[in-house]
C-alpha atoms as a PDB file:
ATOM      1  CA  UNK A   1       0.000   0.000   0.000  1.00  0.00           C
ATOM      2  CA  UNK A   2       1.558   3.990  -0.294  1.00  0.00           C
ATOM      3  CA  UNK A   3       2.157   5.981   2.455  1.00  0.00           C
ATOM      4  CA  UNK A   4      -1.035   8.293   1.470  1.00  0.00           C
ATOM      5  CA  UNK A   5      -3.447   5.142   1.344  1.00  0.00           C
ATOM      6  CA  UNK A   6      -2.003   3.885   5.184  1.00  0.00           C
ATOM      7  CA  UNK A   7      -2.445   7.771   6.510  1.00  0.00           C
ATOM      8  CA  UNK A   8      -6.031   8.096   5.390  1.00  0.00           C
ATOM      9  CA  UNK A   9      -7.316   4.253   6.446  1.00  0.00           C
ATOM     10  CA  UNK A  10      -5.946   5.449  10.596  1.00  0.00           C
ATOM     11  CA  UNK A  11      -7.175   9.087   9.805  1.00  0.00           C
ATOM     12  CA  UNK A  12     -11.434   7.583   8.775  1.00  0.00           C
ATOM     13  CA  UNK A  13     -13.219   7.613  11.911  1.00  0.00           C
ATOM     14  CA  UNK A  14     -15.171   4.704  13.154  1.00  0.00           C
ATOM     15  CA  UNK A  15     -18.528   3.646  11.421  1.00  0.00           C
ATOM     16  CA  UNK A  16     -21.087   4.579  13.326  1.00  0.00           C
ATOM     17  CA  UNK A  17     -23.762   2.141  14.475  1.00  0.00           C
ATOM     18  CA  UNK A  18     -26.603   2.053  12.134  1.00  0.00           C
ATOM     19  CA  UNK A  19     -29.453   3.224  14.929  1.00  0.00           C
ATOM     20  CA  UNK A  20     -26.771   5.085  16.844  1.00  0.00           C
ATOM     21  CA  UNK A  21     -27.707   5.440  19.994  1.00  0.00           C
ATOM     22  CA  UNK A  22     -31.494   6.129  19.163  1.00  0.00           C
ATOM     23  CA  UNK A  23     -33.164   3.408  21.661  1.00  0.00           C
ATOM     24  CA  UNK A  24     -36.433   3.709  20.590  1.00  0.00           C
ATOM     25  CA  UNK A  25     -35.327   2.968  17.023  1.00  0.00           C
ATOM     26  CA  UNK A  26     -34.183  -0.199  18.091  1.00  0.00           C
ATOM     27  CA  UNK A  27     -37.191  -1.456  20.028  1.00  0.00           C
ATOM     28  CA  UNK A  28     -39.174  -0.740  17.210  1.00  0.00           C
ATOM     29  CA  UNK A  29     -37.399  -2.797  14.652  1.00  0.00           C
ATOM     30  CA  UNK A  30     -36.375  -5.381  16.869  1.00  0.00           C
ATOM     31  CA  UNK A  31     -39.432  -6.115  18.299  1.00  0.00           C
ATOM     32  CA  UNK A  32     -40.802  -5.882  14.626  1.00  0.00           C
ATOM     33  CA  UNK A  33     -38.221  -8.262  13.282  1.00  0.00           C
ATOM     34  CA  UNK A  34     -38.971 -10.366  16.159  1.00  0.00           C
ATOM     35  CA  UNK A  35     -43.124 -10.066  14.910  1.00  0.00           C
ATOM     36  CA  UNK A  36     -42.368 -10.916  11.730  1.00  0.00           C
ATOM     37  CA  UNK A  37     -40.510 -14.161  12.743  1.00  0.00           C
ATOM     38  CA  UNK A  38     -42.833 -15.119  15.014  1.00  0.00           C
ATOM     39  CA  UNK A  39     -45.856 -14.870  12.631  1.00  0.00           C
ATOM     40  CA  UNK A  40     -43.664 -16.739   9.939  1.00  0.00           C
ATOM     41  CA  UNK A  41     -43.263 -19.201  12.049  1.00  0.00           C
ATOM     42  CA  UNK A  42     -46.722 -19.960  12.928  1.00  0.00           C
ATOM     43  CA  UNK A  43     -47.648 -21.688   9.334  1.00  0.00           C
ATOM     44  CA  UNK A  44     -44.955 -24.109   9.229  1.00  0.00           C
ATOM     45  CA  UNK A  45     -45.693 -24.946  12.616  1.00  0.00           C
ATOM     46  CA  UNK A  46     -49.519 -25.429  12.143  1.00  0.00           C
ATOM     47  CA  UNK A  47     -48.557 -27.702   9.530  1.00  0.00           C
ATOM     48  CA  UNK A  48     -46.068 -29.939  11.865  1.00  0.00           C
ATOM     49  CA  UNK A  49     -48.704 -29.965  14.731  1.00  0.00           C
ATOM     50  CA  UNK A  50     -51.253 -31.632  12.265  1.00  0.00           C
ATOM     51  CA  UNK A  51     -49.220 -34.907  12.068  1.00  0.00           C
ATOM     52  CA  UNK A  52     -47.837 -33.888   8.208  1.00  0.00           C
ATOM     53  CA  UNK A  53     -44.530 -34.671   7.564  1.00  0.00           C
ATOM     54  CA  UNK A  54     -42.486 -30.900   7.296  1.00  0.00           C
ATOM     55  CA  UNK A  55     -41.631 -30.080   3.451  1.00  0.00           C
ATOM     56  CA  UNK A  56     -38.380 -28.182   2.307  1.00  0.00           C
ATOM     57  CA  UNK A  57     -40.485 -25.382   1.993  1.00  0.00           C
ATOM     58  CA  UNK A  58     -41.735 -25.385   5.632  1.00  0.00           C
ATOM     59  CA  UNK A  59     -38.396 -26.287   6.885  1.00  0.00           C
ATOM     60  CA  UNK A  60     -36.889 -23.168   4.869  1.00  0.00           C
ATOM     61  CA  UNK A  61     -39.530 -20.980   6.524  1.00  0.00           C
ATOM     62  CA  UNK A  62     -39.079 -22.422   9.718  1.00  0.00           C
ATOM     63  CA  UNK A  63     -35.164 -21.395   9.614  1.00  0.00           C
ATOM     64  CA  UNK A  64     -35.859 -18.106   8.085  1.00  0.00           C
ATOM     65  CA  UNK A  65     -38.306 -17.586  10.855  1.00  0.00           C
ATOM     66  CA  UNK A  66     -35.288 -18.314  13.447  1.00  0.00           C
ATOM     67  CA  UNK A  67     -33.119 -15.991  11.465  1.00  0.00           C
ATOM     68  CA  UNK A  68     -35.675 -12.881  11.982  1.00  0.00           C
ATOM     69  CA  UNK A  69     -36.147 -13.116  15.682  1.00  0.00           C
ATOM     70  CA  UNK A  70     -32.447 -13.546  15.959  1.00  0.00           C
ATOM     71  CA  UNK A  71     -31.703 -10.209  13.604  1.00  0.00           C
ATOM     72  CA  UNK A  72     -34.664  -8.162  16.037  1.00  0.00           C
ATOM     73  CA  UNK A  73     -32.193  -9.970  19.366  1.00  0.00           C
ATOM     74  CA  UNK A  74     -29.353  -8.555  17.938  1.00  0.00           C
ATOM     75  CA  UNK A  75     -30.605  -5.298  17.191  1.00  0.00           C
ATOM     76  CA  UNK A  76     -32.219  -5.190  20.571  1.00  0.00           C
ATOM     77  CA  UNK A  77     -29.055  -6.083  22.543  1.00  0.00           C
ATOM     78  CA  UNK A  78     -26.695  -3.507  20.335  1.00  0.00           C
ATOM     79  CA  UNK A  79     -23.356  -5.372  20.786  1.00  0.00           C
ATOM     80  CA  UNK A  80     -21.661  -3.277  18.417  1.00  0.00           C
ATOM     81  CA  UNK A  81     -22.638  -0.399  20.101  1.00  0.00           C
ATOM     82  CA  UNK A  82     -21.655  -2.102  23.582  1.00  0.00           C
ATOM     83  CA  UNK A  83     -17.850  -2.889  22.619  1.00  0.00           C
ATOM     84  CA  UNK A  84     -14.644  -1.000  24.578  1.00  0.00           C
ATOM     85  CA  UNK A  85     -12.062   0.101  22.974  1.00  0.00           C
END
């Protein structure tokens, strides 16, 4: 790398978080991730609880499902935000 690359990559601040520190932004589109997951979830799992074997499809909206709720956690709990330098 030159000299001029190396001084400008320790001279660019940080990246901010993207909700910054605005909490209620983060309640609001965690718990809404977390919604969203939770109501995805429900068809697959109406299907399962009827005694029908699961298809690919219901198993890929199960995990996606799981993936939402996790995102709204993560977004909730802000570890980026949380980390000391």
């Amino acid at each position: 790398m030159s000299k001029a690359a190396e001084e400008s990559k320790a001279a660019a601040p940080p990246p901010k978080p993207l909700f910054g520190s605005c909490w209620s932004c983060r309640i609001l589109s965690g718990s809404a991730l977390i919604g969203a997951g939770y109501w995805i979830y429900l068809s697959p799992r109406r299907v399962i609880s009827r005694g029908i074997a699961p298809s690919p499809w219901n198993i890929f909206q199960l995990s996606f499902a799981v993936s939402l709720a996790c995102w709204g956690v993560v977004i909730l709990a802000d570890p980026v935000g949380k980390q000391k330098k």
